[in-house]
PDB file of N, CA and C in Angstrom:
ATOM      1  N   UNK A   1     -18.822 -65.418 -57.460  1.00  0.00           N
ATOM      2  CA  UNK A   1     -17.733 -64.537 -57.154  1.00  0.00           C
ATOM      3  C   UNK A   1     -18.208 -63.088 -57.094  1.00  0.00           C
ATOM      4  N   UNK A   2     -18.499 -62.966 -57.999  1.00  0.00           N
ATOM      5  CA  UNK A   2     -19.318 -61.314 -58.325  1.00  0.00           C
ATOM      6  C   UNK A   2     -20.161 -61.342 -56.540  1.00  0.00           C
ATOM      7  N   UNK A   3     -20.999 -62.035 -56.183  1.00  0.00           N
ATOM      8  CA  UNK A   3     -21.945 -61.958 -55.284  1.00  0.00           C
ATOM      9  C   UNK A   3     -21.289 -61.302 -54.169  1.00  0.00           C
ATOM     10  N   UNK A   4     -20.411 -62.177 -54.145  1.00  0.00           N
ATOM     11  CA  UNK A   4     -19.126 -62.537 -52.700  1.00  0.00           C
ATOM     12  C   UNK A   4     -18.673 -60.902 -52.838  1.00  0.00           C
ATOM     13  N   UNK A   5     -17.924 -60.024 -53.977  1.00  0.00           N
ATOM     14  CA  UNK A   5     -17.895 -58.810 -54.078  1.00  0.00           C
ATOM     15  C   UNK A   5     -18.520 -57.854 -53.737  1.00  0.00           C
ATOM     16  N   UNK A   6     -19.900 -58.337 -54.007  1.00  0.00           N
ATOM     17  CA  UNK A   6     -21.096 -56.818 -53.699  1.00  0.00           C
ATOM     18  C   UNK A   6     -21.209 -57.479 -52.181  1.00  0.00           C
ATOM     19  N   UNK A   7     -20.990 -58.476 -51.824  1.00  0.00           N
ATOM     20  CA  UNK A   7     -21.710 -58.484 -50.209  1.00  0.00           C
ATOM     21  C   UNK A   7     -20.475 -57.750 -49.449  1.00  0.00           C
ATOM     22  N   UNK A   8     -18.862 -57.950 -49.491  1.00  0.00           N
ATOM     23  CA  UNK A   8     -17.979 -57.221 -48.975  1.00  0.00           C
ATOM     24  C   UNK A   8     -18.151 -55.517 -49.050  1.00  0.00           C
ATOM     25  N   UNK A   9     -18.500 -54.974 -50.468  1.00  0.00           N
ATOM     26  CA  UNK A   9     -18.475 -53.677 -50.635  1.00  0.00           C
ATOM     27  C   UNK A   9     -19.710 -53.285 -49.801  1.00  0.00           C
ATOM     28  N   UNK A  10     -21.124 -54.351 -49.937  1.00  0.00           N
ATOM     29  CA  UNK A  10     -21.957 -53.553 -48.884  1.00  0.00           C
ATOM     30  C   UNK A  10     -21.458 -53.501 -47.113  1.00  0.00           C
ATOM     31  N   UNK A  11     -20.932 -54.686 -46.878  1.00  0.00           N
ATOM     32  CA  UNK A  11     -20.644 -54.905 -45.607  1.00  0.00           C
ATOM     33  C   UNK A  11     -19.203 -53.734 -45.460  1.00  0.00           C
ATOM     34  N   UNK A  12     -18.618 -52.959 -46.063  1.00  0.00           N
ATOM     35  CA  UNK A  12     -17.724 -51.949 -46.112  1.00  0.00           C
ATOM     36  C   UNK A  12     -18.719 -50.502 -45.994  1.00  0.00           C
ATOM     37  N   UNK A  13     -19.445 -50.506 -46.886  1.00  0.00           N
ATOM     38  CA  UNK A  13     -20.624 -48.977 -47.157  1.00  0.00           C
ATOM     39  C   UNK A  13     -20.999 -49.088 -45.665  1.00  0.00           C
ATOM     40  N   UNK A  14     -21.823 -50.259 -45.178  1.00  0.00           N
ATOM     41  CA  UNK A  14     -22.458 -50.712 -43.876  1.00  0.00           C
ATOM     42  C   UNK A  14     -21.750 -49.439 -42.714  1.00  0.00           C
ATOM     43  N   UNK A  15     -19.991 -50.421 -42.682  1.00  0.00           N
ATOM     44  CA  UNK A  15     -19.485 -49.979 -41.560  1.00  0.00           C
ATOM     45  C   UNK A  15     -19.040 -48.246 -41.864  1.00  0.00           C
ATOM     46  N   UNK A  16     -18.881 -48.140 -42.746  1.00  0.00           N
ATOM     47  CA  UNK A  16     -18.218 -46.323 -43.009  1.00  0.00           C
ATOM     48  C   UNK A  16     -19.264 -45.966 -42.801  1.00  0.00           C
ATOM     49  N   UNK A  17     -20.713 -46.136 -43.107  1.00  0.00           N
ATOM     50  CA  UNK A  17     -21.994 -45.479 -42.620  1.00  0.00           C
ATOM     51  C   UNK A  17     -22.211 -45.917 -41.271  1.00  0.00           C
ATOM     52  N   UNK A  18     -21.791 -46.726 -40.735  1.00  0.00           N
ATOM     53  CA  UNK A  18     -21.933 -47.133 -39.210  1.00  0.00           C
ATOM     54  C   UNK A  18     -20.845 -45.853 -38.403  1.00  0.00           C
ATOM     55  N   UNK A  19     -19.359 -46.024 -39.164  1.00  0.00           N
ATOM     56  CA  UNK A  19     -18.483 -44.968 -38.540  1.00  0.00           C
ATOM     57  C   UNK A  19     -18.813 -43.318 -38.385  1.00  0.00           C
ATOM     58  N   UNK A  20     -19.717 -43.167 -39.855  1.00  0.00           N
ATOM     59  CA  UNK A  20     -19.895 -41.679 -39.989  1.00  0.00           C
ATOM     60  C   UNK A  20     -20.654 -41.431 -38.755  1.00  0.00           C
ATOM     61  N   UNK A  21     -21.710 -42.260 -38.549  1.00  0.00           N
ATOM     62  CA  UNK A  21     -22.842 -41.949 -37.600  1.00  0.00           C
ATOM     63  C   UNK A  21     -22.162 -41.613 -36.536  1.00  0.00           C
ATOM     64  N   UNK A  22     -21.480 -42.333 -36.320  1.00  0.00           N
ATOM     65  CA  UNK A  22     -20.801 -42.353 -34.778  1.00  0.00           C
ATOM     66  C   UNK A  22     -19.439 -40.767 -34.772  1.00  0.00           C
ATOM     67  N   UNK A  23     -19.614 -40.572 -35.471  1.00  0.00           N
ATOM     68  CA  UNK A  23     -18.200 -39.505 -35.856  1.00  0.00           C
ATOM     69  C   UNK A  23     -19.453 -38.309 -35.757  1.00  0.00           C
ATOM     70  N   UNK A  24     -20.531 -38.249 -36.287  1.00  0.00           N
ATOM     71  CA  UNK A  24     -21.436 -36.895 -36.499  1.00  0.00           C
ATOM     72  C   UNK A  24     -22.192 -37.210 -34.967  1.00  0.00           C
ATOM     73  N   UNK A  25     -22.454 -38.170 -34.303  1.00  0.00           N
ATOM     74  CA  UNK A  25     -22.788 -38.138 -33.110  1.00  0.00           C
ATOM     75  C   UNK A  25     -21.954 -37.541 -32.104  1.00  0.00           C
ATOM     76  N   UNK A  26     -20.773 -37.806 -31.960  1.00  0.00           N
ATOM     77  CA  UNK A  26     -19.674 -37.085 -31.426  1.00  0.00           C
ATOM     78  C   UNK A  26     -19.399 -35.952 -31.248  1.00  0.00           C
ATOM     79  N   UNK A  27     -19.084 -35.329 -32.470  1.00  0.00           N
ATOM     80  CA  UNK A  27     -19.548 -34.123 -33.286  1.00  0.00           C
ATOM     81  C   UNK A  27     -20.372 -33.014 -32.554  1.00  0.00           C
ATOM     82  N   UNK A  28     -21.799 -33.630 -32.523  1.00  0.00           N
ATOM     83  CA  UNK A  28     -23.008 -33.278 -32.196  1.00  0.00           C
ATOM     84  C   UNK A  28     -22.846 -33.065 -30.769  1.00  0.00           C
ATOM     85  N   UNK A  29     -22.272 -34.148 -29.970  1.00  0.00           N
ATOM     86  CA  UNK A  29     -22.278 -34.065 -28.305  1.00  0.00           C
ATOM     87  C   UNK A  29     -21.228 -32.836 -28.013  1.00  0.00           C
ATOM     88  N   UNK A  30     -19.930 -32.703 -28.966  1.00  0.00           N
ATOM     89  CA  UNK A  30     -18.782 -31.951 -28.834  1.00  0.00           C
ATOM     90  C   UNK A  30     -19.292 -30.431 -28.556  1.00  0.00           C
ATOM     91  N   UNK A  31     -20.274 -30.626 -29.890  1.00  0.00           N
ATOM     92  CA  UNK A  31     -20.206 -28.827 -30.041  1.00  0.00           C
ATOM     93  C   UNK A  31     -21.648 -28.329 -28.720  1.00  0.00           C
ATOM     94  N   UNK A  32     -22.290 -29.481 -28.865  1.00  0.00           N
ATOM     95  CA  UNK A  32     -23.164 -28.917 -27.446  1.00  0.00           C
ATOM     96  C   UNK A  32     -22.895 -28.262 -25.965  1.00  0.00           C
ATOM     97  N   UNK A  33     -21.719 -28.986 -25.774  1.00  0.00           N
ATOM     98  CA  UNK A  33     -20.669 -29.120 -24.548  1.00  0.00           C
ATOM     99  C   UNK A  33     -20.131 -28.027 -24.868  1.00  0.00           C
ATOM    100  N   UNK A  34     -20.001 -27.585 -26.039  1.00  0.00           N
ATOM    101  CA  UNK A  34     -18.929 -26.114 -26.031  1.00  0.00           C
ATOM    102  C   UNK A  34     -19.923 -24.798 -26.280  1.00  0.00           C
ATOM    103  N   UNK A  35     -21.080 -25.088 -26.589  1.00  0.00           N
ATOM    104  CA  UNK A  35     -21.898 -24.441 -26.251  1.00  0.00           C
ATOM    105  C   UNK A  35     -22.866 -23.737 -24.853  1.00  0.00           C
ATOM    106  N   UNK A  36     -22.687 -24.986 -24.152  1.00  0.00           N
ATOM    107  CA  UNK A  36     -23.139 -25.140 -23.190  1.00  0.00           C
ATOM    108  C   UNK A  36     -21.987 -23.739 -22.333  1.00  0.00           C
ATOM    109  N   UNK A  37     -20.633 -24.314 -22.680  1.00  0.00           N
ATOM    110  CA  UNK A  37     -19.097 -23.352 -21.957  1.00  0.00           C
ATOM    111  C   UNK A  37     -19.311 -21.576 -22.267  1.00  0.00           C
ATOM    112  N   UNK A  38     -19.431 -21.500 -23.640  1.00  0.00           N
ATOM    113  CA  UNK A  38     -19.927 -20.668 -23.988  1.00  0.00           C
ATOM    114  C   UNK A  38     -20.916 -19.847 -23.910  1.00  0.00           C
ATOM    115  N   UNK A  39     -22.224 -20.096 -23.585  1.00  0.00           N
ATOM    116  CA  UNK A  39     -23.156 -20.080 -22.944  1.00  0.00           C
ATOM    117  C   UNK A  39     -22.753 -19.387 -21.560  1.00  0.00           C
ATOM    118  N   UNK A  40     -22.226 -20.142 -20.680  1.00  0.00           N
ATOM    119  CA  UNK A  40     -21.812 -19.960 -19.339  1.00  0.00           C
ATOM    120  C   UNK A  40     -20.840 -18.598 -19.354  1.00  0.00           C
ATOM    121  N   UNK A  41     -19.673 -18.727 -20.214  1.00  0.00           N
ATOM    122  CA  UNK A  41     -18.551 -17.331 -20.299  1.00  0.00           C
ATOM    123  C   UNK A  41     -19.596 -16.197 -20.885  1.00  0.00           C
ATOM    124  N   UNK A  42     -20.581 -16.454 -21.529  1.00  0.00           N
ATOM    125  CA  UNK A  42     -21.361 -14.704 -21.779  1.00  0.00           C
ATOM    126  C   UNK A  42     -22.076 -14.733 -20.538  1.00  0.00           C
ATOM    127  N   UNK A  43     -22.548 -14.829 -20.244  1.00  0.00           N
ATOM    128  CA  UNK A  43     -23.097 -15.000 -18.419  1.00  0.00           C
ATOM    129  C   UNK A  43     -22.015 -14.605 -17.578  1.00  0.00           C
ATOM    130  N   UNK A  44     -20.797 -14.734 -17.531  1.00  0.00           N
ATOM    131  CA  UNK A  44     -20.130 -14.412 -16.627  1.00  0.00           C
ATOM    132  C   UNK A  44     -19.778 -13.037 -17.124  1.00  0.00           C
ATOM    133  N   UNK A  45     -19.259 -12.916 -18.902  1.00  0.00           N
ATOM    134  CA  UNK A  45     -18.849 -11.689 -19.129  1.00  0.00           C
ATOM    135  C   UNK A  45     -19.810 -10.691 -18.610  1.00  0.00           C
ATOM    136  N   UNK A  46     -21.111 -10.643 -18.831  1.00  0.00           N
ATOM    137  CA  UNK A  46     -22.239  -9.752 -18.698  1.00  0.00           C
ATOM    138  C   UNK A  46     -22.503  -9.817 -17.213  1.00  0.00           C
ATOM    139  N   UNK A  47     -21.605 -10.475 -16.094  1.00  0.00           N
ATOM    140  CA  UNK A  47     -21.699 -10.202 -14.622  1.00  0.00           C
ATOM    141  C   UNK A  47     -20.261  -9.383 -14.630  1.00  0.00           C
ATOM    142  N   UNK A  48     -19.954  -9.222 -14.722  1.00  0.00           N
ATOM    143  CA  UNK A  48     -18.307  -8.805 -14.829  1.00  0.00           C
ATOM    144  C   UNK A  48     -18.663  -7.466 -15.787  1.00  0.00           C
ATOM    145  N   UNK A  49     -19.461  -7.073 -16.793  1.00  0.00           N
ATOM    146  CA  UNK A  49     -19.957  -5.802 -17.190  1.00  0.00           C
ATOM    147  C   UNK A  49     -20.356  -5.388 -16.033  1.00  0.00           C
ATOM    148  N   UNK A  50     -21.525  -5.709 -15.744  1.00  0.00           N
ATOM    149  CA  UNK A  50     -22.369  -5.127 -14.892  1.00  0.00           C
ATOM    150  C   UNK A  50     -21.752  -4.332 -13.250  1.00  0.00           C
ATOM    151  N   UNK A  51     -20.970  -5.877 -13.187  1.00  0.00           N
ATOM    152  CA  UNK A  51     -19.550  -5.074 -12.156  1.00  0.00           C
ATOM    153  C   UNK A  51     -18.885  -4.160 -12.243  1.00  0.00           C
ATOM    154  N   UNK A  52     -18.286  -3.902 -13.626  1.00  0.00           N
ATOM    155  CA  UNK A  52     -17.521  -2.754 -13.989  1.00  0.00           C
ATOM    156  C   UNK A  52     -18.320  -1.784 -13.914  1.00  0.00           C
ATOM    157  N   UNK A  53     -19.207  -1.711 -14.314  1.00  0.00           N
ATOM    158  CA  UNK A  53     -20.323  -0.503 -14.374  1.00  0.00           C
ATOM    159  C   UNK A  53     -20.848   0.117 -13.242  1.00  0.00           C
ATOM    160  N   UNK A  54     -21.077  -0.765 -12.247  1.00  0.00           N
ATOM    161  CA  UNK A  54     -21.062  -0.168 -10.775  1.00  0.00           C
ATOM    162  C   UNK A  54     -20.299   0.113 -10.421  1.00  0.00           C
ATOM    163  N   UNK A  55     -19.117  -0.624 -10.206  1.00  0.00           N
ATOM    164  CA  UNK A  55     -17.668   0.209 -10.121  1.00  0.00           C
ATOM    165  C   UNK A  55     -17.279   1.533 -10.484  1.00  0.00           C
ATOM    166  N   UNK A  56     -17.897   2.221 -11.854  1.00  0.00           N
ATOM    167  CA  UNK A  56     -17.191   3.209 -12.379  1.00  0.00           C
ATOM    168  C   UNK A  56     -18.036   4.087 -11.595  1.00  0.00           C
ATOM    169  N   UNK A  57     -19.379   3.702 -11.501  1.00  0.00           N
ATOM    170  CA  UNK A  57     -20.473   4.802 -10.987  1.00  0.00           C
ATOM    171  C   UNK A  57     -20.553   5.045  -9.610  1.00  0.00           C
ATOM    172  N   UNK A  58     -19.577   4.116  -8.759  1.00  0.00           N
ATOM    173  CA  UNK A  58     -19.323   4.411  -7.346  1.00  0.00           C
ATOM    174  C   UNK A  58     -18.102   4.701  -7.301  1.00  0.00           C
ATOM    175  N   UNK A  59     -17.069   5.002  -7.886  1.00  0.00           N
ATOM    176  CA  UNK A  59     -16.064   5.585  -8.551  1.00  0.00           C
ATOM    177  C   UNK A  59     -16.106   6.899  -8.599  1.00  0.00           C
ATOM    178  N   UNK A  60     -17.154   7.624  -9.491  1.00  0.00           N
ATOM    179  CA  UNK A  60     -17.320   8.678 -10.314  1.00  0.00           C
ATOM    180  C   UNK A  60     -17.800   9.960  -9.185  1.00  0.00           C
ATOM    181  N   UNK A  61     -18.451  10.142  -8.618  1.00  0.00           N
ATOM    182  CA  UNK A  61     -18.747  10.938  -7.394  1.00  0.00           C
ATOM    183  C   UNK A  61     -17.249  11.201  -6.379  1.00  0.00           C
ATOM    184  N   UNK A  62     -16.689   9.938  -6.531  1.00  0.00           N
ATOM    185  CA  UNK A  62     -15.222  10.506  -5.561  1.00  0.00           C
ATOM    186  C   UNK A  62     -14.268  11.030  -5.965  1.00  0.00           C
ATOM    187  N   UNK A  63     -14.671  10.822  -7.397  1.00  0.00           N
ATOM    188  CA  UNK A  63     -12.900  11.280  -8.221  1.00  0.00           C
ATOM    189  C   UNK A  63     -12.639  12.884  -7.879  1.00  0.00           C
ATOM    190  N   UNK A  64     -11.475  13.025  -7.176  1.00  0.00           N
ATOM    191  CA  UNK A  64     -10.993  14.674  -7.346  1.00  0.00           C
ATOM    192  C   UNK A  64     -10.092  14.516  -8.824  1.00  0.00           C
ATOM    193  N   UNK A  65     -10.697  15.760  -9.175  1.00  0.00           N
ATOM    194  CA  UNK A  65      -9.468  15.890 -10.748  1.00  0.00           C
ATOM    195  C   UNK A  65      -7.990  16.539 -10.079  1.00  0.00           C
ATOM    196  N   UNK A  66      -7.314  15.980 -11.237  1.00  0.00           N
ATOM    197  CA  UNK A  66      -5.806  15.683 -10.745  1.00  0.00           C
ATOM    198  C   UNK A  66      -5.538  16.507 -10.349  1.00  0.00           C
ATOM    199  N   UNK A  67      -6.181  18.169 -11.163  1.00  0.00           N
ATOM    200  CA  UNK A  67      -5.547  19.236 -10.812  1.00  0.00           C
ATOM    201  C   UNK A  67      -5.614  19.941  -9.707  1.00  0.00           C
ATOM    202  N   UNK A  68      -7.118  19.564  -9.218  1.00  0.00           N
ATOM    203  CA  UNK A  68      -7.477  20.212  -7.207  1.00  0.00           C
ATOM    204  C   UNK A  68      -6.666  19.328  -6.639  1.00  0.00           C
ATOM    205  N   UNK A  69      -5.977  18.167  -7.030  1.00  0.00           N
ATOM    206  CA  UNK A  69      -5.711  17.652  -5.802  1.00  0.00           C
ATOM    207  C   UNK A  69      -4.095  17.745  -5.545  1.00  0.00           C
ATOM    208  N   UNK A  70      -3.617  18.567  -6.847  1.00  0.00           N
ATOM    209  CA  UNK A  70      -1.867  18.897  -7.101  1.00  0.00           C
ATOM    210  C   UNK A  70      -2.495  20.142  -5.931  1.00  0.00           C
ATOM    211  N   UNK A  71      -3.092  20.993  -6.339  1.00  0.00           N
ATOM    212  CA  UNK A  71      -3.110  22.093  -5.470  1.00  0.00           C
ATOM    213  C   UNK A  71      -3.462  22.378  -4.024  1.00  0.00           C
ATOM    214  N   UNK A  72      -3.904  20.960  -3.641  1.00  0.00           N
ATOM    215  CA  UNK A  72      -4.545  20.588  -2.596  1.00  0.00           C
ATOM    216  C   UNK A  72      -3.106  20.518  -1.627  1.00  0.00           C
ATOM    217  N   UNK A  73      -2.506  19.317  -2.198  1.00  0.00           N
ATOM    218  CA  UNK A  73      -1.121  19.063  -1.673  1.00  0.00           C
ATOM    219  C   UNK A  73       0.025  20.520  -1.709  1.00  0.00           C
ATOM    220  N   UNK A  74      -0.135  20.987  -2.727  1.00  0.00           N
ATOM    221  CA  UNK A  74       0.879  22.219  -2.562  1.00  0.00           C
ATOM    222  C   UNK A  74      -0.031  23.048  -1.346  1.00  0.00           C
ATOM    223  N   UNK A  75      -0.862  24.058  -1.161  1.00  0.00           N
ATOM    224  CA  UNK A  75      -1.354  24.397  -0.744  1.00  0.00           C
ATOM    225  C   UNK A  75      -0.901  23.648   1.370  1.00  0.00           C
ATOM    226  N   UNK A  76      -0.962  22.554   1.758  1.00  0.00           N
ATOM    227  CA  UNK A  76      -0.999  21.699   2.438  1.00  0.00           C
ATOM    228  C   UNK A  76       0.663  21.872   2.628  1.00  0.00           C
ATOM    229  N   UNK A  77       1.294  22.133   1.504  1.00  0.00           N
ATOM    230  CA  UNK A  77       2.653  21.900   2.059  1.00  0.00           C
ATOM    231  C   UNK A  77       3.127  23.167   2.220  1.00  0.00           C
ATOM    232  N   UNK A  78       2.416  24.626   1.626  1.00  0.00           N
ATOM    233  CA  UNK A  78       2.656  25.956   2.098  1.00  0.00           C
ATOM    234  C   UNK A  78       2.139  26.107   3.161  1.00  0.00           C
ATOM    235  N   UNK A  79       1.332  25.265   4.177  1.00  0.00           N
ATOM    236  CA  UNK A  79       0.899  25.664   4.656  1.00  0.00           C
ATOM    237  C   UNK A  79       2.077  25.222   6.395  1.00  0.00           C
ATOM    238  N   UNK A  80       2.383  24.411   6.030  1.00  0.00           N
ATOM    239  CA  UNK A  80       3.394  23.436   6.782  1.00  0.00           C
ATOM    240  C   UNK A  80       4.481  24.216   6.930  1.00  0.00           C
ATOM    241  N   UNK A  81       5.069  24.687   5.584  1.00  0.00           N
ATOM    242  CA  UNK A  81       6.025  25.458   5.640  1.00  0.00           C
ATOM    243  C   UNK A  81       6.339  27.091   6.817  1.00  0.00           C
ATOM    244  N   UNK A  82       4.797  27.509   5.931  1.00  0.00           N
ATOM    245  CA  UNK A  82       4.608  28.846   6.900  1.00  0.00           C
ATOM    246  C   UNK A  82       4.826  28.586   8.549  1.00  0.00           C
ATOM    247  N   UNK A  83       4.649  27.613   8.744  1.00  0.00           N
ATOM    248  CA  UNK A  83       4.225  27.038  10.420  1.00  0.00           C
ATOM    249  C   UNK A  83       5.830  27.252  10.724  1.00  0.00           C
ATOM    250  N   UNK A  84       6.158  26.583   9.898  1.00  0.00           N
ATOM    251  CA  UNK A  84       7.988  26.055  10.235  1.00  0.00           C
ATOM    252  C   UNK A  84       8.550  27.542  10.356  1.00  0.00           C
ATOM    253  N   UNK A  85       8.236  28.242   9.464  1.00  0.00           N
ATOM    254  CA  UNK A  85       9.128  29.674   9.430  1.00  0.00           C
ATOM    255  C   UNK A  85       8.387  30.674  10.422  1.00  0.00           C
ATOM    256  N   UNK A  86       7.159  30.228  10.694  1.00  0.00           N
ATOM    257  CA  UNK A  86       7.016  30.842  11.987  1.00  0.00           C
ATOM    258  C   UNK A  86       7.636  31.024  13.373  1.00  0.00           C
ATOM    259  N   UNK A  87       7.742  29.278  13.477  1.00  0.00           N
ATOM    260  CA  UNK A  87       8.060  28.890  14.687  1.00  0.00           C
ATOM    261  C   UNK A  87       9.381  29.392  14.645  1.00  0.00           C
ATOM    262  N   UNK A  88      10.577  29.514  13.465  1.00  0.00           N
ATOM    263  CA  UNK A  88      11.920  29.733  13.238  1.00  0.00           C
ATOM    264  C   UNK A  88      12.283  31.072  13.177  1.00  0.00           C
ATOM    265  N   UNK A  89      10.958  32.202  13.551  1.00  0.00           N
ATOM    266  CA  UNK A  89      11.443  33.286  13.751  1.00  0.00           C
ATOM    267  C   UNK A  89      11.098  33.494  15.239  1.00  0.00           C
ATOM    268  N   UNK A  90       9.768  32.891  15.589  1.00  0.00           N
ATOM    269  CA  UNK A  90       9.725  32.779  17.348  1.00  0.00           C
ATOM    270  C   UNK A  90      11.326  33.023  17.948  1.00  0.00           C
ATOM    271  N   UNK A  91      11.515  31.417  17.541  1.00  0.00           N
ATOM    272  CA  UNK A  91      12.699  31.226  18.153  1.00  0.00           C
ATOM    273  C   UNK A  91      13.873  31.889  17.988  1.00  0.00           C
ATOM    274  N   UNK A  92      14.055  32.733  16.834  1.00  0.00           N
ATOM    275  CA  UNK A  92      15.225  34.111  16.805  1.00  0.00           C
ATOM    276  C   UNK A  92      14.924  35.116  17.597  1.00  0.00           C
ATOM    277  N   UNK A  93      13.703  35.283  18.047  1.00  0.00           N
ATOM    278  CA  UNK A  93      13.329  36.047  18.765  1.00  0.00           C
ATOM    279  C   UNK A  93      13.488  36.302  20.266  1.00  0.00           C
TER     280      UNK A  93
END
């Protein structure tokens, strides 16, 4: 009887050590695969830096600051104006 006991408890140890294996193999394939993803998204982030970065620096040479370009437009619209009140004294004339 006793015998019949230890052969069930080994044939139990057997399979939970048969299951673990297979659970840490899994495991093992899981986190590779998400490594692998991972792997791939810093590669893309660091193309997508590198993008931004050219971007800003072909960017940076065109930027007018806000303030030449408020004065740009006023300037542009005194200048429109004067035309108008020209032509509107021509024509009183």
């Amino acid at each position: 009887m006793k015998l019949a006991e230890n052969s069930v408890s080994l044939g139990d140890v057997a399979k939970t050590t048969s299951n673990t294996y297979e659970l840490v193999h899994d495991l093992n394939c899981h986190q590779e695969g998400l490594s692998m993803r991972m792997t791939a998204m810093e590669y893309q982030l660091a193309d997508i830096n590198r993008e931004l970065t050219a971007l800003v620096q072909y960017l940076r040479p065109n930027r007018i600051p806000r303030n030449e370009s408020s004065k740009t437009v006023a300037t542009n619209d005194d200048a429109s104006n004067n035309a108008v009140r020209r032509k509107h004294k021509v024509a009183e004339s």
